[in-house]
PDB file of N, CA and C in Angstrom:
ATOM      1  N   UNK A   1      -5.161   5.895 -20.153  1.00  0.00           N
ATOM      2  CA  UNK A   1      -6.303   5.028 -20.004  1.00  0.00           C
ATOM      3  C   UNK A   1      -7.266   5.668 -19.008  1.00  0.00           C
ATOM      4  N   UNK A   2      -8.260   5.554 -19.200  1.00  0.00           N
ATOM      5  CA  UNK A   2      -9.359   5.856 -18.677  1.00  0.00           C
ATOM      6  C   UNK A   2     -10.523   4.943 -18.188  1.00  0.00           C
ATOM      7  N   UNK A   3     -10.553   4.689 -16.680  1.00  0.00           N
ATOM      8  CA  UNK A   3     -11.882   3.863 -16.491  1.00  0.00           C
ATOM      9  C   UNK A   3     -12.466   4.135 -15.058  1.00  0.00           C
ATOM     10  N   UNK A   4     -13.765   3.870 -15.156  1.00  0.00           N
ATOM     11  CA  UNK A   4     -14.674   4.272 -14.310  1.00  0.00           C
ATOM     12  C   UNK A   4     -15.326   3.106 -14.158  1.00  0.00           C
ATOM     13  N   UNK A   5     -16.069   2.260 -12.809  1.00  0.00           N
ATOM     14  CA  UNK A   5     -16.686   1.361 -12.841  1.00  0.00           C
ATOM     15  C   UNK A   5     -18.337   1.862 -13.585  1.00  0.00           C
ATOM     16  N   UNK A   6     -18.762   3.256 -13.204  1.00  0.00           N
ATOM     17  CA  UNK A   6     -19.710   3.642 -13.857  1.00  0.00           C
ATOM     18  C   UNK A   6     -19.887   2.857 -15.113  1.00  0.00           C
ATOM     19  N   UNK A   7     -19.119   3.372 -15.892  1.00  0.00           N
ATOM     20  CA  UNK A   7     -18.556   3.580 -17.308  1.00  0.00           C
ATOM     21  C   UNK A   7     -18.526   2.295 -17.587  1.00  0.00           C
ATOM     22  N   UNK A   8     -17.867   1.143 -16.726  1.00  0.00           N
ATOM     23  CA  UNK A   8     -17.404   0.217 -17.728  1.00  0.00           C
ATOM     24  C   UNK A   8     -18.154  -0.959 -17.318  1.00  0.00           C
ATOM     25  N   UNK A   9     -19.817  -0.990 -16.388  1.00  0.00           N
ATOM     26  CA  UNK A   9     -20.224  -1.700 -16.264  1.00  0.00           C
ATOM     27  C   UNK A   9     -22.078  -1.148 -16.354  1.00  0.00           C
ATOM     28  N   UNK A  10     -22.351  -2.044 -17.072  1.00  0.00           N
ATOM     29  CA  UNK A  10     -24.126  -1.256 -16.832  1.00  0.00           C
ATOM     30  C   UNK A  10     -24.776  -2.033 -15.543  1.00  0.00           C
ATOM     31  N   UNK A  11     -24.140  -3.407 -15.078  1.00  0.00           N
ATOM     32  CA  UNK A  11     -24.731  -4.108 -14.064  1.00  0.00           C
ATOM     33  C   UNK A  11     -24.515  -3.126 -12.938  1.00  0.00           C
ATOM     34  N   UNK A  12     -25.598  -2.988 -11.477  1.00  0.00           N
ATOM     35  CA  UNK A  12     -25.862  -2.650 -10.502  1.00  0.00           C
ATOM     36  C   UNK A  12     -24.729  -2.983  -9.627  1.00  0.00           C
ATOM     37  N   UNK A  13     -23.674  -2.249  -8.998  1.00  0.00           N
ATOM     38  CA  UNK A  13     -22.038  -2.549  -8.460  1.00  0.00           C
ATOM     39  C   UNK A  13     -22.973  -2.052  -6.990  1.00  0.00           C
ATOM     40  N   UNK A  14     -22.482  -2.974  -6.244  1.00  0.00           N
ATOM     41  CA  UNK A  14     -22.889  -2.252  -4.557  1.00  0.00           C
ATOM     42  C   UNK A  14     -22.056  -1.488  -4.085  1.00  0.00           C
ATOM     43  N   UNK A  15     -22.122  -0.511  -3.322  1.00  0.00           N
ATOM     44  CA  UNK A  15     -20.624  -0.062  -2.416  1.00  0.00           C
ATOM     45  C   UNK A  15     -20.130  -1.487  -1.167  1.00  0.00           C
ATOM     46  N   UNK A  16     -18.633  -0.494  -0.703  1.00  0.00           N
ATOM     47  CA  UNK A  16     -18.300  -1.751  -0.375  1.00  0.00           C
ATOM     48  C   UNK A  16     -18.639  -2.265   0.857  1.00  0.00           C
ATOM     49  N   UNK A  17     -19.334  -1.765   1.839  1.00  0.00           N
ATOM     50  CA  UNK A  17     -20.287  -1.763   2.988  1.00  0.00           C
ATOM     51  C   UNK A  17     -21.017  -2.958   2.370  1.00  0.00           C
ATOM     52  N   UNK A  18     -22.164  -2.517   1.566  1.00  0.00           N
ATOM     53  CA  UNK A  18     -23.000  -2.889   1.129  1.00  0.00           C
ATOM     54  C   UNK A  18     -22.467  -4.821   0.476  1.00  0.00           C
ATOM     55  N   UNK A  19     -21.672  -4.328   0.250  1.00  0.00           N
ATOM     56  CA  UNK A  19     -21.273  -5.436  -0.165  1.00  0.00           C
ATOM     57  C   UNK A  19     -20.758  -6.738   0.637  1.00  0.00           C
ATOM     58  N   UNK A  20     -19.954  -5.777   1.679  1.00  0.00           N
ATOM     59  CA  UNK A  20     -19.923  -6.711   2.947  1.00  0.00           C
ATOM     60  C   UNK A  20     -20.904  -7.448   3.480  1.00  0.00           C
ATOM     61  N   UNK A  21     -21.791  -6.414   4.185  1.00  0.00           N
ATOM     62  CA  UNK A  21     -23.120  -6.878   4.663  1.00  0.00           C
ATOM     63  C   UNK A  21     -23.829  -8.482   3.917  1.00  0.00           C
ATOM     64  N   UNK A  22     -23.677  -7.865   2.485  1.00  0.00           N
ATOM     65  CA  UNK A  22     -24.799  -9.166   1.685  1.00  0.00           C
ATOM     66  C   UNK A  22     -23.859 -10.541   1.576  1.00  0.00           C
ATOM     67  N   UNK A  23     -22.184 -10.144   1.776  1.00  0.00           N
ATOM     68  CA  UNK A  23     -21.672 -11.218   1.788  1.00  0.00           C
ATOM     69  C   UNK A  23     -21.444 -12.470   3.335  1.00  0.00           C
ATOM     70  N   UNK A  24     -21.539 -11.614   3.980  1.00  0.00           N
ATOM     71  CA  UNK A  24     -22.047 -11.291   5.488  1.00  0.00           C
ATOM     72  C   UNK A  24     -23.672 -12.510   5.461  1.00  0.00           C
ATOM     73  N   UNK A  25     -23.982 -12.330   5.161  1.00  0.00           N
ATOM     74  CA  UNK A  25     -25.830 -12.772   5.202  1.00  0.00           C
ATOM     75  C   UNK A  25     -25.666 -13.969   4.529  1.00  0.00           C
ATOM     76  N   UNK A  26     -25.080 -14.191   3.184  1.00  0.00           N
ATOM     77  CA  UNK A  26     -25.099 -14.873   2.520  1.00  0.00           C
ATOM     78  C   UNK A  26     -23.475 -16.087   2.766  1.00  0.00           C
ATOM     79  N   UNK A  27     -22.974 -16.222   3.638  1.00  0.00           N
ATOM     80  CA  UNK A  27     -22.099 -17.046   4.114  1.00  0.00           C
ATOM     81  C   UNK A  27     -20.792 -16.820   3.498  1.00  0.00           C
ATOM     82  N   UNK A  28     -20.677 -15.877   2.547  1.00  0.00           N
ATOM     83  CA  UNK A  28     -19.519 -15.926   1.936  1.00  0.00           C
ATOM     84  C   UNK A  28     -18.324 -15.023   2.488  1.00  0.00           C
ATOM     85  N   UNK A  29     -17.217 -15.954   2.771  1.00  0.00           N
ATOM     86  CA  UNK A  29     -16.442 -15.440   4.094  1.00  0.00           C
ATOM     87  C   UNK A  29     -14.760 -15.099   2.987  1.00  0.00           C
ATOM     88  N   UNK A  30     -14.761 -14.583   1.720  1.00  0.00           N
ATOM     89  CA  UNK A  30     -13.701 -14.735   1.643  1.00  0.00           C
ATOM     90  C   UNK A  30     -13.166 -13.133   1.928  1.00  0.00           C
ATOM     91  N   UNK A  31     -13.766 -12.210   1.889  1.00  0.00           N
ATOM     92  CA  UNK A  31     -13.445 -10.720   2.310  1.00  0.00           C
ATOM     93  C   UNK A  31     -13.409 -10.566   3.872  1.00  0.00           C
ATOM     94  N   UNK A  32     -13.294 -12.223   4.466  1.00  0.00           N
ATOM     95  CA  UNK A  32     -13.247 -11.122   5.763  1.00  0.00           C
ATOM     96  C   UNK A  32     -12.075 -12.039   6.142  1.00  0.00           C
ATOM     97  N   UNK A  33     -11.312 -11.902   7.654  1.00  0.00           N
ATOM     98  CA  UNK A  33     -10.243 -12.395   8.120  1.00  0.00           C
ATOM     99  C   UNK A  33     -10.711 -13.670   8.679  1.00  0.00           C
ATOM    100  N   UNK A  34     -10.430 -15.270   8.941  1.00  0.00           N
ATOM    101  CA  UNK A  34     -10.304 -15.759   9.652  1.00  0.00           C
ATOM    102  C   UNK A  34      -9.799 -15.699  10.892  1.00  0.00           C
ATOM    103  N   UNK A  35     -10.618 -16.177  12.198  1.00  0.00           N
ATOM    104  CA  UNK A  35     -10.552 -16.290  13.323  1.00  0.00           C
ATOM    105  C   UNK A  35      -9.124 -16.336  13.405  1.00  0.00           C
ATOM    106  N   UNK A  36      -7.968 -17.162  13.331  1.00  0.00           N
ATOM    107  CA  UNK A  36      -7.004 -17.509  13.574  1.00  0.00           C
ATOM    108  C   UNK A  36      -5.768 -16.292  13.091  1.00  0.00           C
ATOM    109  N   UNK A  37      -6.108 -16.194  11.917  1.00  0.00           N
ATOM    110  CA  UNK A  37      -5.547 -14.723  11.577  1.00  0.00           C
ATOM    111  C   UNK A  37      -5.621 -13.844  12.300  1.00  0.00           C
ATOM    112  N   UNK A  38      -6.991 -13.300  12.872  1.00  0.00           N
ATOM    113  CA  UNK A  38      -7.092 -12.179  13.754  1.00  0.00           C
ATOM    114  C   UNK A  38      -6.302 -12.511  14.926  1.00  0.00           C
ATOM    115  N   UNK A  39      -6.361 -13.782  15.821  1.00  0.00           N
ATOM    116  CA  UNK A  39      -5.875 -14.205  17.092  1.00  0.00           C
ATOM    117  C   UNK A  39      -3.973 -13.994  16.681  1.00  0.00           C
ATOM    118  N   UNK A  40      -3.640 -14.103  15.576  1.00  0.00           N
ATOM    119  CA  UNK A  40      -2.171 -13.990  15.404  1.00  0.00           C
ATOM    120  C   UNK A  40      -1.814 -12.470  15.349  1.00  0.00           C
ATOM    121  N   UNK A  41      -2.739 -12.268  14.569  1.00  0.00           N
ATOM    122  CA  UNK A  41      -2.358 -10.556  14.611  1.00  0.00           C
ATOM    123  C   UNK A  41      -2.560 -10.067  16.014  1.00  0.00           C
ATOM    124  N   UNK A  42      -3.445  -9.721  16.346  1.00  0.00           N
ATOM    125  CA  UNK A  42      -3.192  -9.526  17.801  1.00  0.00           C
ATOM    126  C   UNK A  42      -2.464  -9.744  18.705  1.00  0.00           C
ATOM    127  N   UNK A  43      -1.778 -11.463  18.601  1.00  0.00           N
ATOM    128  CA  UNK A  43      -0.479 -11.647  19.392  1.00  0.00           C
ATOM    129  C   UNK A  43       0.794 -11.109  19.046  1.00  0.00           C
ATOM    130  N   UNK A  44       0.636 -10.515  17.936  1.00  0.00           N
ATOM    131  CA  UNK A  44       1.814 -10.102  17.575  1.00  0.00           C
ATOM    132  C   UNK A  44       2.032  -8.338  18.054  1.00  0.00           C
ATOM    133  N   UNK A  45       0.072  -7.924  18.069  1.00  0.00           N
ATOM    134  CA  UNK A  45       0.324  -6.218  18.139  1.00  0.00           C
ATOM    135  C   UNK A  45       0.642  -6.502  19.627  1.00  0.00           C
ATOM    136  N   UNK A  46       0.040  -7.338  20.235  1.00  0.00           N
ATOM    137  CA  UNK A  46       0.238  -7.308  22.018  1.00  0.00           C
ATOM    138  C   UNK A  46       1.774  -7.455  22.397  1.00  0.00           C
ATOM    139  N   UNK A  47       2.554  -8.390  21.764  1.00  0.00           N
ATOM    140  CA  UNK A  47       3.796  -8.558  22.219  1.00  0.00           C
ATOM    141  C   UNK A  47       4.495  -7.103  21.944  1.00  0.00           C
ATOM    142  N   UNK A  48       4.280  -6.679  20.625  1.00  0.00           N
ATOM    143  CA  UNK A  48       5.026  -5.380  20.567  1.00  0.00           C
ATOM    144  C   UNK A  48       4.647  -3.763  21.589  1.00  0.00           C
ATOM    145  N   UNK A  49       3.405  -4.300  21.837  1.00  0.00           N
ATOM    146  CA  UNK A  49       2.434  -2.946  22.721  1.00  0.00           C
ATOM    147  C   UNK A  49       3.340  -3.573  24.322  1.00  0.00           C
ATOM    148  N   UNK A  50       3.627  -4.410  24.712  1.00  0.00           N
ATOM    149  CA  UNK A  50       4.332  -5.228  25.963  1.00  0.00           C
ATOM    150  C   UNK A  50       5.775  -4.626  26.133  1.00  0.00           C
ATOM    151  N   UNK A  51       6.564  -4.744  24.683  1.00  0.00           N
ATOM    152  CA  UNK A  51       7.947  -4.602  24.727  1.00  0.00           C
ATOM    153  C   UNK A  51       7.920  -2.822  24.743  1.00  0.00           C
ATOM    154  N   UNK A  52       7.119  -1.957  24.372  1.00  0.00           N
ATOM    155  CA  UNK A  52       7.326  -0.365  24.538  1.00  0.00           C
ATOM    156  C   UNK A  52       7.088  -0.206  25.892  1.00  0.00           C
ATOM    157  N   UNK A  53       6.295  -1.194  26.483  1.00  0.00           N
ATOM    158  CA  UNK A  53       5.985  -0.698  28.083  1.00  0.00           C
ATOM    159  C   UNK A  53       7.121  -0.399  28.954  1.00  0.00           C
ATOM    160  N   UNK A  54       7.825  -2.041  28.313  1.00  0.00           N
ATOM    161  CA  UNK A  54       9.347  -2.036  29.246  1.00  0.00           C
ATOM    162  C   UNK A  54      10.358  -1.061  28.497  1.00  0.00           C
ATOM    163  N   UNK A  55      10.254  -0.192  27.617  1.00  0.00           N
ATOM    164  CA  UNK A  55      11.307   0.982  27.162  1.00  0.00           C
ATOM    165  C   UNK A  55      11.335   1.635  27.741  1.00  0.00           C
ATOM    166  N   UNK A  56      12.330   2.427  28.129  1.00  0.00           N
ATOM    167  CA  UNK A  56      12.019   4.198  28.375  1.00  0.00           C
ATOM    168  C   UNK A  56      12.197   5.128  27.354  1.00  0.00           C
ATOM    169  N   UNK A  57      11.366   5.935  26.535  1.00  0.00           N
ATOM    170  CA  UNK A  57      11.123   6.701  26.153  1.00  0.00           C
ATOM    171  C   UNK A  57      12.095   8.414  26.209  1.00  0.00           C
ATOM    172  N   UNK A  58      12.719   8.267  27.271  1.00  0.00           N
ATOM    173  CA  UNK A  58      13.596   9.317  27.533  1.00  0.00           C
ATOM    174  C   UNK A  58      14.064   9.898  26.607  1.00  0.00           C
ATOM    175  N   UNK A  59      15.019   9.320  25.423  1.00  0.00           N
ATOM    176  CA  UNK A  59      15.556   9.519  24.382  1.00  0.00           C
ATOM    177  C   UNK A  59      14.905   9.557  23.238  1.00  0.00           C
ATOM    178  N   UNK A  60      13.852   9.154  23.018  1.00  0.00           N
ATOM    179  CA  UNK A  60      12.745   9.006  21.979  1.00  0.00           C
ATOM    180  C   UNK A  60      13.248  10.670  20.957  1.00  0.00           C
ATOM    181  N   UNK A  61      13.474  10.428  19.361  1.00  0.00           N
ATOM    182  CA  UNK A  61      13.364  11.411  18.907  1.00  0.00           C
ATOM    183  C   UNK A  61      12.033  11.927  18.537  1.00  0.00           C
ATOM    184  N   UNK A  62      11.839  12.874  18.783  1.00  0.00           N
ATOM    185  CA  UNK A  62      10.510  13.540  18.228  1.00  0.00           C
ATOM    186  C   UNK A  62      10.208  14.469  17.389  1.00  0.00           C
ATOM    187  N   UNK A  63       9.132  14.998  16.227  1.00  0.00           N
ATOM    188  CA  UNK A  63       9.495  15.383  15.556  1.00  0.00           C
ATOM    189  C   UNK A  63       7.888  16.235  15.023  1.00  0.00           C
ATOM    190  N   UNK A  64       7.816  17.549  14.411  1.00  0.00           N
ATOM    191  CA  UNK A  64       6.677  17.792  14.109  1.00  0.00           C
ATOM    192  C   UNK A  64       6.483  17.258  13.320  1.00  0.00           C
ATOM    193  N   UNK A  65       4.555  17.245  13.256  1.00  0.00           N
ATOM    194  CA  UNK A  65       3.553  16.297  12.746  1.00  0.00           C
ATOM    195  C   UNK A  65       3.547  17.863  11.334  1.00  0.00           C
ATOM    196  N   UNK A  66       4.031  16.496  10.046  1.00  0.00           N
ATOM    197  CA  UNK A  66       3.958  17.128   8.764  1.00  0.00           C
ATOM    198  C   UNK A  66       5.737  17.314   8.585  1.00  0.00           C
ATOM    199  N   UNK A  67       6.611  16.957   9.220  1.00  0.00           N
ATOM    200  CA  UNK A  67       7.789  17.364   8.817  1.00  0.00           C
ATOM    201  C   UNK A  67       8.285  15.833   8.577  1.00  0.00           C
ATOM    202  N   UNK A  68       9.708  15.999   7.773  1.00  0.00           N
ATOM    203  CA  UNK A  68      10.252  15.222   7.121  1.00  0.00           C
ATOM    204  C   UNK A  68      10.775  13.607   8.045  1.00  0.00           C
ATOM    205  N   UNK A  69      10.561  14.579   9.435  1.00  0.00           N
ATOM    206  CA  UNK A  69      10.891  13.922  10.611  1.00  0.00           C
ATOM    207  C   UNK A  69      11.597  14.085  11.502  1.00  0.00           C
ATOM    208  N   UNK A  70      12.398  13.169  12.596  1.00  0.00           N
ATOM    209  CA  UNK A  70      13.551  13.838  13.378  1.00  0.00           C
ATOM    210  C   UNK A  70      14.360  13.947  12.277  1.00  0.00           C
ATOM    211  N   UNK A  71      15.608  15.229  12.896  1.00  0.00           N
ATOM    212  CA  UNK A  71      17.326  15.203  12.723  1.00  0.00           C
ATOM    213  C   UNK A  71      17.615  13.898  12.735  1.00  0.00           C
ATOM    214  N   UNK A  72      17.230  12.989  13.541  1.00  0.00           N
ATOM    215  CA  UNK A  72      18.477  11.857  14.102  1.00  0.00           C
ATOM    216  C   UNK A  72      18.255  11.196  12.825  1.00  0.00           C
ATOM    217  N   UNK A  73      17.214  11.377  11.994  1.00  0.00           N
ATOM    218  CA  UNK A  73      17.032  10.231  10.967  1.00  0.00           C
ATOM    219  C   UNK A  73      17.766  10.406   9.691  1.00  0.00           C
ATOM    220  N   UNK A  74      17.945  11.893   9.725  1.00  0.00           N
ATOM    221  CA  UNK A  74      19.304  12.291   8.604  1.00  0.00           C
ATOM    222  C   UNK A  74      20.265  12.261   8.998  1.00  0.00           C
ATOM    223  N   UNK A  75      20.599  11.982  10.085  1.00  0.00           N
ATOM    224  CA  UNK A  75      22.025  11.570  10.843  1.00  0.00           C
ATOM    225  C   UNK A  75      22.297   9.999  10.418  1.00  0.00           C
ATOM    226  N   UNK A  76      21.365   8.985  11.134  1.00  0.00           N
ATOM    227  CA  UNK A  76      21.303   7.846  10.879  1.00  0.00           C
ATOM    228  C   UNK A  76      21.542   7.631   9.073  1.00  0.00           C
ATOM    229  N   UNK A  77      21.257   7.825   8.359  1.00  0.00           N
ATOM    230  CA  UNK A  77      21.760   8.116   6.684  1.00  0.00           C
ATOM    231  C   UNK A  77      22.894   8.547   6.393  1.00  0.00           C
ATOM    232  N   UNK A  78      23.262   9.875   7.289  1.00  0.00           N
ATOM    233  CA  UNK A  78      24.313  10.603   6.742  1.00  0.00           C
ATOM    234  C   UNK A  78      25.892   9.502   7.382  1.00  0.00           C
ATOM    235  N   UNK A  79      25.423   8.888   8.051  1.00  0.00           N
ATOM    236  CA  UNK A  79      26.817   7.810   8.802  1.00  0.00           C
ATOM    237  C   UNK A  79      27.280   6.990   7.317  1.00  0.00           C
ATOM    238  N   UNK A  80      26.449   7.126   6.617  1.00  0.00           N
ATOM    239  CA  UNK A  80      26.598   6.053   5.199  1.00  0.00           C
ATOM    240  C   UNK A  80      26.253   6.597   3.963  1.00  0.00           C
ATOM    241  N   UNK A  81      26.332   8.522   4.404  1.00  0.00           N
ATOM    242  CA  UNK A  81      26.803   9.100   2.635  1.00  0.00           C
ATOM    243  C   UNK A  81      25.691   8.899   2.177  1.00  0.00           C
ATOM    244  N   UNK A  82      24.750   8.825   3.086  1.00  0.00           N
ATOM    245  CA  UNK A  82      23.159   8.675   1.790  1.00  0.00           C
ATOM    246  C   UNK A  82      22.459   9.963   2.453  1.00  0.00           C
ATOM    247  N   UNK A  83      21.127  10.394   2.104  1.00  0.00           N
ATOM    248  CA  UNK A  83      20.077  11.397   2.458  1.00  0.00           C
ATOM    249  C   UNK A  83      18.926  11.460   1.796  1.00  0.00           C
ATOM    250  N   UNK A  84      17.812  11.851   2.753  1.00  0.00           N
ATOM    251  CA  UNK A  84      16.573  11.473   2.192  1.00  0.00           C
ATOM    252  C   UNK A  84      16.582  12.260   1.361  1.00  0.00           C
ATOM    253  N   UNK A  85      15.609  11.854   0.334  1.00  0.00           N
ATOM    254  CA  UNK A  85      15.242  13.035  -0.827  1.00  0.00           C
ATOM    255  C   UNK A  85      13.734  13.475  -0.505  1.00  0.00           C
ATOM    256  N   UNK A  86      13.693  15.066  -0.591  1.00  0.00           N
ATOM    257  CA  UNK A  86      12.530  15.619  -0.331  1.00  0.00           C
ATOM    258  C   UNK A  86      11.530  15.338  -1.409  1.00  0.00           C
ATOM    259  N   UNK A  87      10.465  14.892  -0.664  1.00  0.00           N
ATOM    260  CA  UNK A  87       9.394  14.895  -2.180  1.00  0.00           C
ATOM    261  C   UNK A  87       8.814  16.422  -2.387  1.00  0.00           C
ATOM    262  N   UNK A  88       8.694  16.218  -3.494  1.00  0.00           N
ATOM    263  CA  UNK A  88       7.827  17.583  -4.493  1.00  0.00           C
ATOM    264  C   UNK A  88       6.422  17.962  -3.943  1.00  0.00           C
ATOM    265  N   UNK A  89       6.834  19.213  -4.052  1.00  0.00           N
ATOM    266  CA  UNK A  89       5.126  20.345  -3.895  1.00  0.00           C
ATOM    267  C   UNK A  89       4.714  20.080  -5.259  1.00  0.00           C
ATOM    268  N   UNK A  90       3.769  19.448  -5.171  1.00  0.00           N
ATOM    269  CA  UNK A  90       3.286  19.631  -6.591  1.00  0.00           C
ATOM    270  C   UNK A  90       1.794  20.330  -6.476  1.00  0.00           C
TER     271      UNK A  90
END
């Protein structure tokens, strides 16, 4: 299958900025978050940004940026006979 909004509409499509904005102007609030939503999410990123403060980090595995990850995490698998599977170069 093949589709393109180009293609499958001749009406004028805004981008999605654009689209914000006019929905924005025009009162229509269903693309954006309610107040209360945002205030929950936030209590939730704050409690978790709170609980790393009180960690220590000492032991933290670390791992290069682009690799499969730490060792410890094929360890953590290998306790239960499983292992990640590498995804494909394609």
């Amino acid at each position: 299958m093949k589709f393109t909004y180009k293609g499958g509409f001749t009406d004028y499509l805004p981008e999605a900025y654009e689209r914000l904005i006019i929905d924005a102007l025009v009162g229509e609030s269903t693309l954006f978050t309610r107040s209360d939503e945002t205030e929950e999410a936030w209590r939730l990123v704050d409690a978790v940004h709170e609980a790393w403060k009180l960690q220590t980090t000492a032991n933290l595995p670390l791992y290069s940026c682009g690799s499969m990850g730490p060792v410890e995490a094929d360890l953590l698998l290998e306790r239960d006979g499983r292992h990640w599977v590498s995804p494909r170069e394609d």
